[in-house]
C-alpha atoms as a PDB file:
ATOM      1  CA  UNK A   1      20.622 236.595  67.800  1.00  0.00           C
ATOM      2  CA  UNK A   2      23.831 236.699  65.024  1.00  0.00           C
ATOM      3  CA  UNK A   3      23.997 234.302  62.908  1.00  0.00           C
ATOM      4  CA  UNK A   4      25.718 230.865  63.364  1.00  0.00           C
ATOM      5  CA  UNK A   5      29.284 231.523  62.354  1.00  0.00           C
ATOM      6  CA  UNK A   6      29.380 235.113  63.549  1.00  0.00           C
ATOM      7  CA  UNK A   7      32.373 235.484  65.875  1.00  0.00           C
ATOM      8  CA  UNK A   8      30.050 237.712  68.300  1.00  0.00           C
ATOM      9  CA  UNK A   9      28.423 234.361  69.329  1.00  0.00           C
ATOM     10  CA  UNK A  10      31.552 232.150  71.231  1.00  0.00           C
ATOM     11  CA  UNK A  11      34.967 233.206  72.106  1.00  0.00           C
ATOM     12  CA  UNK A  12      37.461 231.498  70.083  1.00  0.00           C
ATOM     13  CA  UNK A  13      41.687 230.409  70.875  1.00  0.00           C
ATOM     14  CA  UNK A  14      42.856 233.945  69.950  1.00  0.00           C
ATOM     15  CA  UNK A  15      39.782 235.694  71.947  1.00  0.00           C
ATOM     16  CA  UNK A  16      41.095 233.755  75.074  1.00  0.00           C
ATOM     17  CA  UNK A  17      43.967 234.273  74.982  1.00  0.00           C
ATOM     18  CA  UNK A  18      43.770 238.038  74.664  1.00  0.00           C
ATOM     19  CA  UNK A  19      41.366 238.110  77.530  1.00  0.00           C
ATOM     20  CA  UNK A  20      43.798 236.272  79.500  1.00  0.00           C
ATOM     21  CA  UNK A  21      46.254 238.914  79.048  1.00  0.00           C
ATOM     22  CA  UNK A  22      48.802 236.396  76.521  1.00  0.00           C
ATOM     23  CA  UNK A  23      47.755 238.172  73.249  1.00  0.00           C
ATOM     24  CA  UNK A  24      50.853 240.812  71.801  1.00  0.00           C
ATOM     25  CA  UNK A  25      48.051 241.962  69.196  1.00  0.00           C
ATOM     26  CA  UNK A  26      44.921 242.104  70.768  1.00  0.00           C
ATOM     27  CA  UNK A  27      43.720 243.206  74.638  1.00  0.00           C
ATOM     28  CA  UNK A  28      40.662 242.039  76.637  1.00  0.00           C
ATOM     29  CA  UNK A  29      38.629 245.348  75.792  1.00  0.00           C
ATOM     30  CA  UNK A  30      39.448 244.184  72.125  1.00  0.00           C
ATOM     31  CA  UNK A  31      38.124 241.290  72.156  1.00  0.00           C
ATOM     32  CA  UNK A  32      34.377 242.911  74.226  1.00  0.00           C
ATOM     33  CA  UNK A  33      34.063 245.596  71.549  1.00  0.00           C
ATOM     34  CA  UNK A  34      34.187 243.089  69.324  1.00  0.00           C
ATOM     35  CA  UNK A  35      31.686 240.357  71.176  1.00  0.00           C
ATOM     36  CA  UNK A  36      29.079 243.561  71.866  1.00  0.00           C
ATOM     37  CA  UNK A  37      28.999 244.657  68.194  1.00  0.00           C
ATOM     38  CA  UNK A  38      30.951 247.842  68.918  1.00  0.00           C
ATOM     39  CA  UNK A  39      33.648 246.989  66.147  1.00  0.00           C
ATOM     40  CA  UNK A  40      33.538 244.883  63.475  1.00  0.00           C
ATOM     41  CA  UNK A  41      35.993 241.961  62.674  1.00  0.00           C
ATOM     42  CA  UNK A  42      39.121 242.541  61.913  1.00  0.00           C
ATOM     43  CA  UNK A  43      39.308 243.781  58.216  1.00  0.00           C
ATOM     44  CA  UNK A  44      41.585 241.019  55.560  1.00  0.00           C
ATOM     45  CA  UNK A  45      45.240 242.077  55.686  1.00  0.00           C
ATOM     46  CA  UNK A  46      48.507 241.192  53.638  1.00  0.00           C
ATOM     47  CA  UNK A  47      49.773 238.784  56.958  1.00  0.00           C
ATOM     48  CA  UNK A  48      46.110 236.860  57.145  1.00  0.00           C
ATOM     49  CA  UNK A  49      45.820 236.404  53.415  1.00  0.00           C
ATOM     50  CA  UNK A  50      49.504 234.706  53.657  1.00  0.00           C
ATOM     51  CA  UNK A  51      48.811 232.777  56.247  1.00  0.00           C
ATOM     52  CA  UNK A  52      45.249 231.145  54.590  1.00  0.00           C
ATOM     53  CA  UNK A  53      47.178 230.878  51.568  1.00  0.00           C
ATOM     54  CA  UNK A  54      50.469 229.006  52.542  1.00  0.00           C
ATOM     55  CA  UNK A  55      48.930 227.152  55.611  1.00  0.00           C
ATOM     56  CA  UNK A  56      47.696 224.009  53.082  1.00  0.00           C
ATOM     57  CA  UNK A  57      51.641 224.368  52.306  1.00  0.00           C
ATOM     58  CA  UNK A  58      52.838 224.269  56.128  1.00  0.00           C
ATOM     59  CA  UNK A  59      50.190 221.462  56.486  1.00  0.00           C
ATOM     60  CA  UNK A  60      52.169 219.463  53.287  1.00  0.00           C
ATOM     61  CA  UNK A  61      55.717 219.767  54.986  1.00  0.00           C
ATOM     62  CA  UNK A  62      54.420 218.467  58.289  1.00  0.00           C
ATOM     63  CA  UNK A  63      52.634 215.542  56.330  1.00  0.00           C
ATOM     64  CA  UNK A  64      55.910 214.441  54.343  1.00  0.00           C
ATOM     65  CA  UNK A  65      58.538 215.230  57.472  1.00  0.00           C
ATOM     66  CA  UNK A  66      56.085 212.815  60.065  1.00  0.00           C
ATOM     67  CA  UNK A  67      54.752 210.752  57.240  1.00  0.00           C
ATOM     68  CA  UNK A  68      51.548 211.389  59.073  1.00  0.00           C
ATOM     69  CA  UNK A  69      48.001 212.150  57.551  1.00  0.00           C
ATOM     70  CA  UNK A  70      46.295 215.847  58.673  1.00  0.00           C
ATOM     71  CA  UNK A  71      42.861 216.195  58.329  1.00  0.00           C
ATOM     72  CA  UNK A  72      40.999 219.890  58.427  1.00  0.00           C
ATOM     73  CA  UNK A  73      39.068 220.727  61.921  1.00  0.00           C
ATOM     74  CA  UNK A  74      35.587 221.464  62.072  1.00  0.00           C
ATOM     75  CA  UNK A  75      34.610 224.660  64.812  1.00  0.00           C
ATOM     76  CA  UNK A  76      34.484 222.687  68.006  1.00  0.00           C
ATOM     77  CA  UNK A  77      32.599 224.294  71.225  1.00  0.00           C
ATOM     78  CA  UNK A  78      32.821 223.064  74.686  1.00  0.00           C
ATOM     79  CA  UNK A  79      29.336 220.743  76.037  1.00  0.00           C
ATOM     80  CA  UNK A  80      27.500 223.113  78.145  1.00  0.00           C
ATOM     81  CA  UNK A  81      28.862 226.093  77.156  1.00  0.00           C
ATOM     82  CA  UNK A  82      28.424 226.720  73.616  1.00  0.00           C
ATOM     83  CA  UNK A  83      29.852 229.889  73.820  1.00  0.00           C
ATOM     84  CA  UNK A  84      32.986 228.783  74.219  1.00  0.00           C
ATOM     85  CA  UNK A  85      34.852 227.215  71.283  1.00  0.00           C
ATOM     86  CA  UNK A  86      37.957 226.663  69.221  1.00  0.00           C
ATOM     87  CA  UNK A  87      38.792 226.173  65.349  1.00  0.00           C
ATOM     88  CA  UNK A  88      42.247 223.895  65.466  1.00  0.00           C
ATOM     89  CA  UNK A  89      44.193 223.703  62.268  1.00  0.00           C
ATOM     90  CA  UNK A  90      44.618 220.101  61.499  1.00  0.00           C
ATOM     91  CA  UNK A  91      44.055 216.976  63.551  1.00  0.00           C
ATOM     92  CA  UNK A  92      47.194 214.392  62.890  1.00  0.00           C
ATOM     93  CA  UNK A  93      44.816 211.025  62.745  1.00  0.00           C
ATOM     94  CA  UNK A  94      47.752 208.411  64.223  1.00  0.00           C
ATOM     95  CA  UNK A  95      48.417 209.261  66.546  1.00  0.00           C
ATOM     96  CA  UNK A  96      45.635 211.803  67.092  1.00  0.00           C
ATOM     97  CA  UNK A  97      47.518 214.640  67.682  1.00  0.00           C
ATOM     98  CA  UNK A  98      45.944 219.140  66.900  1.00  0.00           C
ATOM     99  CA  UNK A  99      48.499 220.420  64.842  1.00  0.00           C
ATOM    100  CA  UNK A 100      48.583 224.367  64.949  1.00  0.00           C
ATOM    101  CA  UNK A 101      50.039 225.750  61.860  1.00  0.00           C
ATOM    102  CA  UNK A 102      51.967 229.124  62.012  1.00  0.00           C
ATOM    103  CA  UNK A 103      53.980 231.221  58.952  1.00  0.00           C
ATOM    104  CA  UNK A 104      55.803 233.784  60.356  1.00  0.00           C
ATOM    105  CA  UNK A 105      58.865 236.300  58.790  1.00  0.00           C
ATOM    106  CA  UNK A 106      62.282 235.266  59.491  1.00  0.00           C
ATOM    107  CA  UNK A 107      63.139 237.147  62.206  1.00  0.00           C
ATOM    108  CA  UNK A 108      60.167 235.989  64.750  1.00  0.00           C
ATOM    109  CA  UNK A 109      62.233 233.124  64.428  1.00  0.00           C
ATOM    110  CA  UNK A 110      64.065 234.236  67.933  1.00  0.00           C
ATOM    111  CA  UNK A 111      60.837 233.570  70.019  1.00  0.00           C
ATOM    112  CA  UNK A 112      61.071 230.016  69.511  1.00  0.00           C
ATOM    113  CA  UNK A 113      63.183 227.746  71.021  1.00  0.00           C
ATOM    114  CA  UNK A 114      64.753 224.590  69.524  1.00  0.00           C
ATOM    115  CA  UNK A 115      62.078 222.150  67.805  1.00  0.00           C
ATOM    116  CA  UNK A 116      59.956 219.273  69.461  1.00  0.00           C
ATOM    117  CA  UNK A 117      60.128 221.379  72.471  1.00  0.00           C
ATOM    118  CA  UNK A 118      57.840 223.724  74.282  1.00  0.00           C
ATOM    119  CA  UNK A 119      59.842 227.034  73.530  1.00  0.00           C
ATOM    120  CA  UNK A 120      56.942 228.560  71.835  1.00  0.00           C
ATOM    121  CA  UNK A 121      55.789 232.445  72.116  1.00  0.00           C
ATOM    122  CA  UNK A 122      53.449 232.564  75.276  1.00  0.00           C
ATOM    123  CA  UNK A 123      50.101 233.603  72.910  1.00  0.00           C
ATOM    124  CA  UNK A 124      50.521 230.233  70.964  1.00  0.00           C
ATOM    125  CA  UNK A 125      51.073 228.047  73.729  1.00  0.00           C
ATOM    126  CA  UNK A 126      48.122 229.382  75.356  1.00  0.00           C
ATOM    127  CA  UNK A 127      46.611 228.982  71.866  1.00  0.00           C
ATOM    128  CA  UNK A 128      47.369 225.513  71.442  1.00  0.00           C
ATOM    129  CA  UNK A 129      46.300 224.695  75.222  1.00  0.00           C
ATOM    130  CA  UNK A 130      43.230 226.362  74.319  1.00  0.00           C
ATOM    131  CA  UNK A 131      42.446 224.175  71.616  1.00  0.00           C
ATOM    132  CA  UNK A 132      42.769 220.787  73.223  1.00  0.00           C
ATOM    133  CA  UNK A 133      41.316 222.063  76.011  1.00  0.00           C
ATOM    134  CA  UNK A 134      38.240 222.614  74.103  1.00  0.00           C
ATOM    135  CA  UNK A 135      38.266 219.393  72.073  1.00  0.00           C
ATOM    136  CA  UNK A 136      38.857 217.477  75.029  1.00  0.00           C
ATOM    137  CA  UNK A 137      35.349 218.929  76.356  1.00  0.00           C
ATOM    138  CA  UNK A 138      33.787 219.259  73.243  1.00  0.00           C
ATOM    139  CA  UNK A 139      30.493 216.988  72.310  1.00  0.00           C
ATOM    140  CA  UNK A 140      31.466 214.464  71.699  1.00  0.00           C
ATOM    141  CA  UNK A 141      34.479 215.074  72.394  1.00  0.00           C
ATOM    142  CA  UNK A 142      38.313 214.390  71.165  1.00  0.00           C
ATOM    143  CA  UNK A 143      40.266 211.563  72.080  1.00  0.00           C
ATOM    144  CA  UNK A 144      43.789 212.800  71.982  1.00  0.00           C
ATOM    145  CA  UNK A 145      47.775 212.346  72.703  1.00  0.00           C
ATOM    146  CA  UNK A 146      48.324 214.654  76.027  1.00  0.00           C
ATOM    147  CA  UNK A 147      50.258 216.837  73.605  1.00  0.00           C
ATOM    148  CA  UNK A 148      49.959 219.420  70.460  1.00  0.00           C
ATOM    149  CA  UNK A 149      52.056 220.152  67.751  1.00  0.00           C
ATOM    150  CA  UNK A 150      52.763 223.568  66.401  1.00  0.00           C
ATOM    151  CA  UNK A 151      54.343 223.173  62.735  1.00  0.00           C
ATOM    152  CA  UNK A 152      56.044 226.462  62.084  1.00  0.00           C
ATOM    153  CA  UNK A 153      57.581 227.799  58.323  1.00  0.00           C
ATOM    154  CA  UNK A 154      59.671 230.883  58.518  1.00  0.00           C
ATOM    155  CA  UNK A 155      59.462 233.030  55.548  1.00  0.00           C
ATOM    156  CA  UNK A 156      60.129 229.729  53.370  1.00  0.00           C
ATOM    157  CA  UNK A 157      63.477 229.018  54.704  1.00  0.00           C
ATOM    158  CA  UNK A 158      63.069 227.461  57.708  1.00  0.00           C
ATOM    159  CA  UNK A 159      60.113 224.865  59.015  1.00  0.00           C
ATOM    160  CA  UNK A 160      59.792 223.061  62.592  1.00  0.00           C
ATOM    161  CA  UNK A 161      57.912 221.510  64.554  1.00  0.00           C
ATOM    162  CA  UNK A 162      57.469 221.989  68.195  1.00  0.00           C
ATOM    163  CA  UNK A 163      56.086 219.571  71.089  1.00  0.00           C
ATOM    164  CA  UNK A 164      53.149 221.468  73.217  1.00  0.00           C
ATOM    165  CA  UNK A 165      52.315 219.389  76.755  1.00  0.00           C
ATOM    166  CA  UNK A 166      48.928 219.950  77.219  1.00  0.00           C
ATOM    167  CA  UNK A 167      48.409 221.566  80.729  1.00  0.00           C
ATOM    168  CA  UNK A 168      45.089 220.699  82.399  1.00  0.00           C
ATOM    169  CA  UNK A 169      45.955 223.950  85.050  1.00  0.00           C
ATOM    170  CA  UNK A 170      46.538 226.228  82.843  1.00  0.00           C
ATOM    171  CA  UNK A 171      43.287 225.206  80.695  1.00  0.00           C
ATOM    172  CA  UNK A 172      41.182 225.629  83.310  1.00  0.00           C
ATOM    173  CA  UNK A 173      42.372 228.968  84.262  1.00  0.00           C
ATOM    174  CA  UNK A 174      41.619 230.192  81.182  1.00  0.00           C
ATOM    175  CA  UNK A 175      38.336 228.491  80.876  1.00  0.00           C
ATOM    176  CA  UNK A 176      37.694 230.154  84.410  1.00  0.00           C
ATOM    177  CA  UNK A 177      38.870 233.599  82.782  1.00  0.00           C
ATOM    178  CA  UNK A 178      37.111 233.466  79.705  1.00  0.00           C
ATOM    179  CA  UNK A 179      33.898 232.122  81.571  1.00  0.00           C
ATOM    180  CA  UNK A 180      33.384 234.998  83.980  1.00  0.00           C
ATOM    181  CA  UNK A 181      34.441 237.140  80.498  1.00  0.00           C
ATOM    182  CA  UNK A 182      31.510 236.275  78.866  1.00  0.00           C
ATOM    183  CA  UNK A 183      29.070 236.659  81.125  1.00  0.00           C
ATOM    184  CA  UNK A 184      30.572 239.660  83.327  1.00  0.00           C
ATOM    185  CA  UNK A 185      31.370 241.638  80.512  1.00  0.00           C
ATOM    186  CA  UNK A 186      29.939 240.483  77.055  1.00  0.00           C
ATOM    187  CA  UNK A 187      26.161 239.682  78.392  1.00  0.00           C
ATOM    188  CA  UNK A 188      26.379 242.084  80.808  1.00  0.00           C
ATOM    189  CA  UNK A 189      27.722 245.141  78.532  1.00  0.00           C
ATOM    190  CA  UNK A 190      30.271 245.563  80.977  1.00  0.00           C
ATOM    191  CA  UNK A 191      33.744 246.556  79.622  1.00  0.00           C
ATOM    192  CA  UNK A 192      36.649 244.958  80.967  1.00  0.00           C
ATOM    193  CA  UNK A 193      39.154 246.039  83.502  1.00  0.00           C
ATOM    194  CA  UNK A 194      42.403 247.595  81.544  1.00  0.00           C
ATOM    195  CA  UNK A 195      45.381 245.835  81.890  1.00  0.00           C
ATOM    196  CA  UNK A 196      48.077 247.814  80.559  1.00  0.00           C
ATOM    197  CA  UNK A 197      48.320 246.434  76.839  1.00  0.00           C
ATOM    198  CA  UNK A 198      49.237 248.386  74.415  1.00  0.00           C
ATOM    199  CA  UNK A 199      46.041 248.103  72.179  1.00  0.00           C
ATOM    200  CA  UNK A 200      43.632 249.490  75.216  1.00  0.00           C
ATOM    201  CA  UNK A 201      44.377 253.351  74.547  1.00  0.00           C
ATOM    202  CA  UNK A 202      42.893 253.098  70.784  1.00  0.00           C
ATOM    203  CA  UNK A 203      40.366 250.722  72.393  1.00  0.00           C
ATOM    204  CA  UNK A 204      39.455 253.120  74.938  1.00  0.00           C
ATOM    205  CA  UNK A 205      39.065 255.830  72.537  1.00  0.00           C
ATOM    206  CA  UNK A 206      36.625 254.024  71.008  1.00  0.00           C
ATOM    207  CA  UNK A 207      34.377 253.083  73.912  1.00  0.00           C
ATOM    208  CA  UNK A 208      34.525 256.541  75.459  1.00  0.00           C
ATOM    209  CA  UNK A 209      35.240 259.141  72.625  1.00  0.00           C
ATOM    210  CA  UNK A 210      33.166 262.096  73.920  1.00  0.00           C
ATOM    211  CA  UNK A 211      33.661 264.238  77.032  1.00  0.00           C
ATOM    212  CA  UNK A 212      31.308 265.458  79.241  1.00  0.00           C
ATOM    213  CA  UNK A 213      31.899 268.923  81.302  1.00  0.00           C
ATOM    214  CA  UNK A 214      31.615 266.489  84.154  1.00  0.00           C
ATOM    215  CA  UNK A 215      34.874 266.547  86.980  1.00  0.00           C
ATOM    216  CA  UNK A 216      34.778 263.303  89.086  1.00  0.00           C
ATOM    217  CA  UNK A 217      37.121 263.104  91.712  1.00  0.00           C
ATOM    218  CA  UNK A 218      39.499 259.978  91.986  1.00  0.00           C
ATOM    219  CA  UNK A 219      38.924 257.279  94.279  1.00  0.00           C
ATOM    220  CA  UNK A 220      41.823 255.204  96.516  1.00  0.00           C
ATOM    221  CA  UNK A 221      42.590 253.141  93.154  1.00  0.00           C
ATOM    222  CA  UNK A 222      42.784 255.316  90.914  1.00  0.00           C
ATOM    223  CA  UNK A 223      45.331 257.798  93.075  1.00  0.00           C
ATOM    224  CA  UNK A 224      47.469 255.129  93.078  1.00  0.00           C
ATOM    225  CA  UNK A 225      47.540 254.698  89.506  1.00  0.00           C
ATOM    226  CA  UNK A 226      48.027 258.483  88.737  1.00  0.00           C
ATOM    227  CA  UNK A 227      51.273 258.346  91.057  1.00  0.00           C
ATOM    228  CA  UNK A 228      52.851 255.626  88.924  1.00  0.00           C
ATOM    229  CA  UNK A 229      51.719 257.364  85.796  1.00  0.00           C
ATOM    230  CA  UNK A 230      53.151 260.464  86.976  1.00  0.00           C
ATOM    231  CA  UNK A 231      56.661 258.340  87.916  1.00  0.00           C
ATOM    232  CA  UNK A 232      56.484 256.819  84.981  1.00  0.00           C
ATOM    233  CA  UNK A 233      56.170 259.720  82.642  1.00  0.00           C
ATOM    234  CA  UNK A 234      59.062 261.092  84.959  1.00  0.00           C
ATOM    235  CA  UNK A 235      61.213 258.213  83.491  1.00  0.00           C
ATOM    236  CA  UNK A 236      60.500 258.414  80.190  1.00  0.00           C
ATOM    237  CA  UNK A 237      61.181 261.871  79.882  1.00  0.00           C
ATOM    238  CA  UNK A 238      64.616 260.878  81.434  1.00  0.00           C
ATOM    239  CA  UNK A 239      65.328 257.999  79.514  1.00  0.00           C
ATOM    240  CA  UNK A 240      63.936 260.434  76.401  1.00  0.00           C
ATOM    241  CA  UNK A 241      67.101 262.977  77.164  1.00  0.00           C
ATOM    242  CA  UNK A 242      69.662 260.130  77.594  1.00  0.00           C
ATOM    243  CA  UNK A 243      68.236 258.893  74.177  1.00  0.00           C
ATOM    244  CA  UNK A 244      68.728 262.283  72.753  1.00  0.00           C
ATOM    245  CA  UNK A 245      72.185 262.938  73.923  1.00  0.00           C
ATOM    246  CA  UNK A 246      73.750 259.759  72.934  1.00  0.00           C
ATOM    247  CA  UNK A 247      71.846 260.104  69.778  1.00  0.00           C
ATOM    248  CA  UNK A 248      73.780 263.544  68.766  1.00  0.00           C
ATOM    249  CA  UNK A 249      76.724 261.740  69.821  1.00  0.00           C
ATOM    250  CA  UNK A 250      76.436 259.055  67.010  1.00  0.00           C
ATOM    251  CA  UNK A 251      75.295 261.687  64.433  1.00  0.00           C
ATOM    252  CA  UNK A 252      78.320 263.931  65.229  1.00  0.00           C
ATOM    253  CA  UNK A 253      80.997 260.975  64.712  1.00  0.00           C
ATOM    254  CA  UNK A 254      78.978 259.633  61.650  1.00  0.00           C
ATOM    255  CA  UNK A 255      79.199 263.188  60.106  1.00  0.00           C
ATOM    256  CA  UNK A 256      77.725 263.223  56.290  1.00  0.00           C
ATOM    257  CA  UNK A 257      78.205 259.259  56.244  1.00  0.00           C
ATOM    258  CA  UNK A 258      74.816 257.899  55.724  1.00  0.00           C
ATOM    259  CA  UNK A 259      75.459 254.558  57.951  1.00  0.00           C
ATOM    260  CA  UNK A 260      77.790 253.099  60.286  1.00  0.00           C
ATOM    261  CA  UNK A 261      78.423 249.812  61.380  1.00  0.00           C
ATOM    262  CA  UNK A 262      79.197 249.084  65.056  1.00  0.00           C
ATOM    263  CA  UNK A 263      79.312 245.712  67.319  1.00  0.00           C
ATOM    264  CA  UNK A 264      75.716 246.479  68.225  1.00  0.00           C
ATOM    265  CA  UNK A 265      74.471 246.252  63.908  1.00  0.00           C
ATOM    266  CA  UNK A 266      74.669 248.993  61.124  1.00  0.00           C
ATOM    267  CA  UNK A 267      73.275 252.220  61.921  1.00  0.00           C
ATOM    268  CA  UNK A 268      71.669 254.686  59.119  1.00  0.00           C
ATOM    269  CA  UNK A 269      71.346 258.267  58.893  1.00  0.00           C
ATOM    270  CA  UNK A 270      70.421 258.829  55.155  1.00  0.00           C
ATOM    271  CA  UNK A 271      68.753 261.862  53.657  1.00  0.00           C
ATOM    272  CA  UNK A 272      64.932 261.234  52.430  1.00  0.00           C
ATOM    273  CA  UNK A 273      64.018 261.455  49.073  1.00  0.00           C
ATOM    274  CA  UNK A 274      62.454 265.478  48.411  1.00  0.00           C
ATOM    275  CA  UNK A 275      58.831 265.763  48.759  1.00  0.00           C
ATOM    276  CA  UNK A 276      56.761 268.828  47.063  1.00  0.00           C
ATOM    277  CA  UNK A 277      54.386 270.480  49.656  1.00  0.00           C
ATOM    278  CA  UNK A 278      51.378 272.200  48.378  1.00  0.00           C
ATOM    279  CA  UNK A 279      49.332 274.736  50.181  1.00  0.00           C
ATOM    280  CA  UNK A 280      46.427 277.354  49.758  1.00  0.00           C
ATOM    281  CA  UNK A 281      44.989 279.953  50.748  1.00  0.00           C
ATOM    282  CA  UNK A 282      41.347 278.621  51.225  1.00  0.00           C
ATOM    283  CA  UNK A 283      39.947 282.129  52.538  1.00  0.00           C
ATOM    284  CA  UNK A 284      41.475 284.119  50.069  1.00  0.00           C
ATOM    285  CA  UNK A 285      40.016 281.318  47.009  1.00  0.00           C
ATOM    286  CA  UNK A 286      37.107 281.987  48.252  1.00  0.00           C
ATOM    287  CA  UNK A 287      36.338 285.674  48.971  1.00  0.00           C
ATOM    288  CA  UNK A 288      38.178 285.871  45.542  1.00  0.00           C
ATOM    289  CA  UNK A 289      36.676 283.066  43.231  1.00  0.00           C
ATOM    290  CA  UNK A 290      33.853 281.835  45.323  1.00  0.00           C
ATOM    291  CA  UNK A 291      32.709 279.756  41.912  1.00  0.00           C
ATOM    292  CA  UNK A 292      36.285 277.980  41.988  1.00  0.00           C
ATOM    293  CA  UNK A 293      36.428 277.208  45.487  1.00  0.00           C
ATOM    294  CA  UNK A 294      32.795 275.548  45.356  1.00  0.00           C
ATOM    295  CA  UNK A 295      33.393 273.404  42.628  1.00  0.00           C
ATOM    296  CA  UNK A 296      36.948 271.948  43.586  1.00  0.00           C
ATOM    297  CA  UNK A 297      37.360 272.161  47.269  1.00  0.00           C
ATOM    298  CA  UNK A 298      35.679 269.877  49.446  1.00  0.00           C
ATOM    299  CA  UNK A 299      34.896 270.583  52.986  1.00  0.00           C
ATOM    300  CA  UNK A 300      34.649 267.402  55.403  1.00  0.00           C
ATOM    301  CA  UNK A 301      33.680 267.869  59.474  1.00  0.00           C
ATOM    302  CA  UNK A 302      36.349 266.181  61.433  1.00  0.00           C
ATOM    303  CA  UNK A 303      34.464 265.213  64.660  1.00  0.00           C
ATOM    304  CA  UNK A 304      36.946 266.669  67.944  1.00  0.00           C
ATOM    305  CA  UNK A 305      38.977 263.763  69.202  1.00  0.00           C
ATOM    306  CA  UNK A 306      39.652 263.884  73.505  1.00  0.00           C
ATOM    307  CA  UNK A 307      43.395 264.882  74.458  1.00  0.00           C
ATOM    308  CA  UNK A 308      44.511 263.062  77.528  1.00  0.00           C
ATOM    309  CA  UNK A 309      46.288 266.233  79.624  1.00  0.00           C
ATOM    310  CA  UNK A 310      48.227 265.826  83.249  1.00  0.00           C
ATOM    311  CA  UNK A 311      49.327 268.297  85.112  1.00  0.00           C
ATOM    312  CA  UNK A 312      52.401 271.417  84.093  1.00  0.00           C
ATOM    313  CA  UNK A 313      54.066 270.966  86.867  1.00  0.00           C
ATOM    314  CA  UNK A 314      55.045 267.242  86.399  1.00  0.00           C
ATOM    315  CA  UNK A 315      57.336 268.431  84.133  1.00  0.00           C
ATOM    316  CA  UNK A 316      58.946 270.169  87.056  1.00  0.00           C
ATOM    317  CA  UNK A 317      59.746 266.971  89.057  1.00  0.00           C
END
């Protein structure tokens, strides 16, 4: 069994709401490589250590603009099912009120609406919902306003707070989701069912990154899926060659000008700094000055990666 405080042992806000299909950053198969011990945590980056770092900040402004006292969260998990669990940022204590704090850059900015509404990005509102959800069913549990705050700074210039009704349908949904989750997928070593996100194809490459000389043949579902993929490689490769064309347009009329400004922004095409190429003739080093090559050449086994291949004559439709 892992160790209290290991993330392998509950599903968390951000864990349900990628398996529920909400998360931009993270996918369902994610989130079970994860859970199964298949990947390790996510490793400390420049946008976490920000966010630990000014959140006691975020938490200040919110403080002074409701004259309101926030108090820090302890990990709260949902009576009867342990395994399922939530970390809130702050608890306002009058009223009592979960405050989720978020620092973002300026220009995420857009996917909010106007403050003390509900015009949040989709991943925090179902992170938010998430949360009082939990604490509502925690033991013992919460007593709280039928609402959450999310207290938002923008890259220091900008700070709001928005009004989050808490939605009893939507909680149970993903409660339903991240119940049959656990114990479909994580206890049973099951992977999910891909959705489409655009983290699976790493994910998958992880979970199945040998070949076999095996062929299968595909069933009803998976025909179906091959003729979109086929129609949809079909329009990228169009859209790719209207891309292209109105591309050489631009560069033609911007000439040796390295940007242009237009009614839809400014538009570069500046020349990269030089960069100095080296190369060698490893073979040759070798045969010639074996001693050489041995003592400053290192050789390193790249395991084969799988290449994904359809068939030539798509290209022809």
């Amino acid at each position: 069994m892992a160790e209290i405080g290991d993330r392998s042992t509950f599903l968390g806000a951000t864990d349900v709401v990628a398996i529920c299909g909400l998360s931009p950053f993270a996918s369902p198969l994610d989130v079970w490589l994860e859970k199964t011990g298949q990947r390790g945590q996510k490793p400390d980056n420049p946008t976490l250590r920000r966010g630990r770092l000014l959140e006691p900040v975020v938490a200040q402004l919110y403080s002074e603009d409701e004259q309101a006292e926030l108090v820090p969260v302890e990990r709260l998990h949902m009576a009867g099912k342990p395994y399922l669990a939530a970390s809130p940022d702050r608890l306002r204590v009058e009223p009592a009120i979960l405050v989720e704090i978020k620092t973002h850059r300026a220009y995420i900015r857009d996917q909010y609406g106007d403050p003390w509404t509900d015009a949040v990005p989709e991943h925090i509102l179902g992170q938010i919902t998430w949360q009082m959800h939990v604490a509502r069913h925690a033991s013992p549990a919460l007593v709280l306003e039928p609402y959450g705050h999310v207290a938002a700074w923008f890259d220091a210039t900008e700070f709001g707070i928005w009004r989050v009704e808490y939605d009893e349908d939507l909680a149970e949904r993903m409660e339903a989701r991240a119940d049959a989750f656990w114990h479909d997928c994580v206890l049973a070593d099951v992977p999910p069912q891909a959705i489409g996100h655009p983290a699976e194809l790493e994910a998958l490459r992880q979970v199945y990154p040998r070949s076999t000389e095996t062929v299968i043949r595909a069933d009803e579902e998976c025909e179906d899926a091959i003729r979109h993929l086929r129609q949809a490689r079909q329009e990228l490769a169009e859209a790719e060659e209207r891309v292209t064309r109105w591309t050489a347009i631009v560069q033609q009329a911007m000439g040796e000008a390295g940007a242009m400004d237009s009614g839809e922004g400014r538009i570069t095409w500046r020349t990269s700094k030089p960069v100095v190429r080296r190369g060698c003739d490893y073979d040759g080093l070798r045969a010639a000055h074996p001693n050489i090559y041995e003592q400053y050449v290192n050789e390193t086994t790249i395991e084969g990666s799988r290449r994904f291949c359809v068939p030539r004559n798509w290209s022809n439709t």
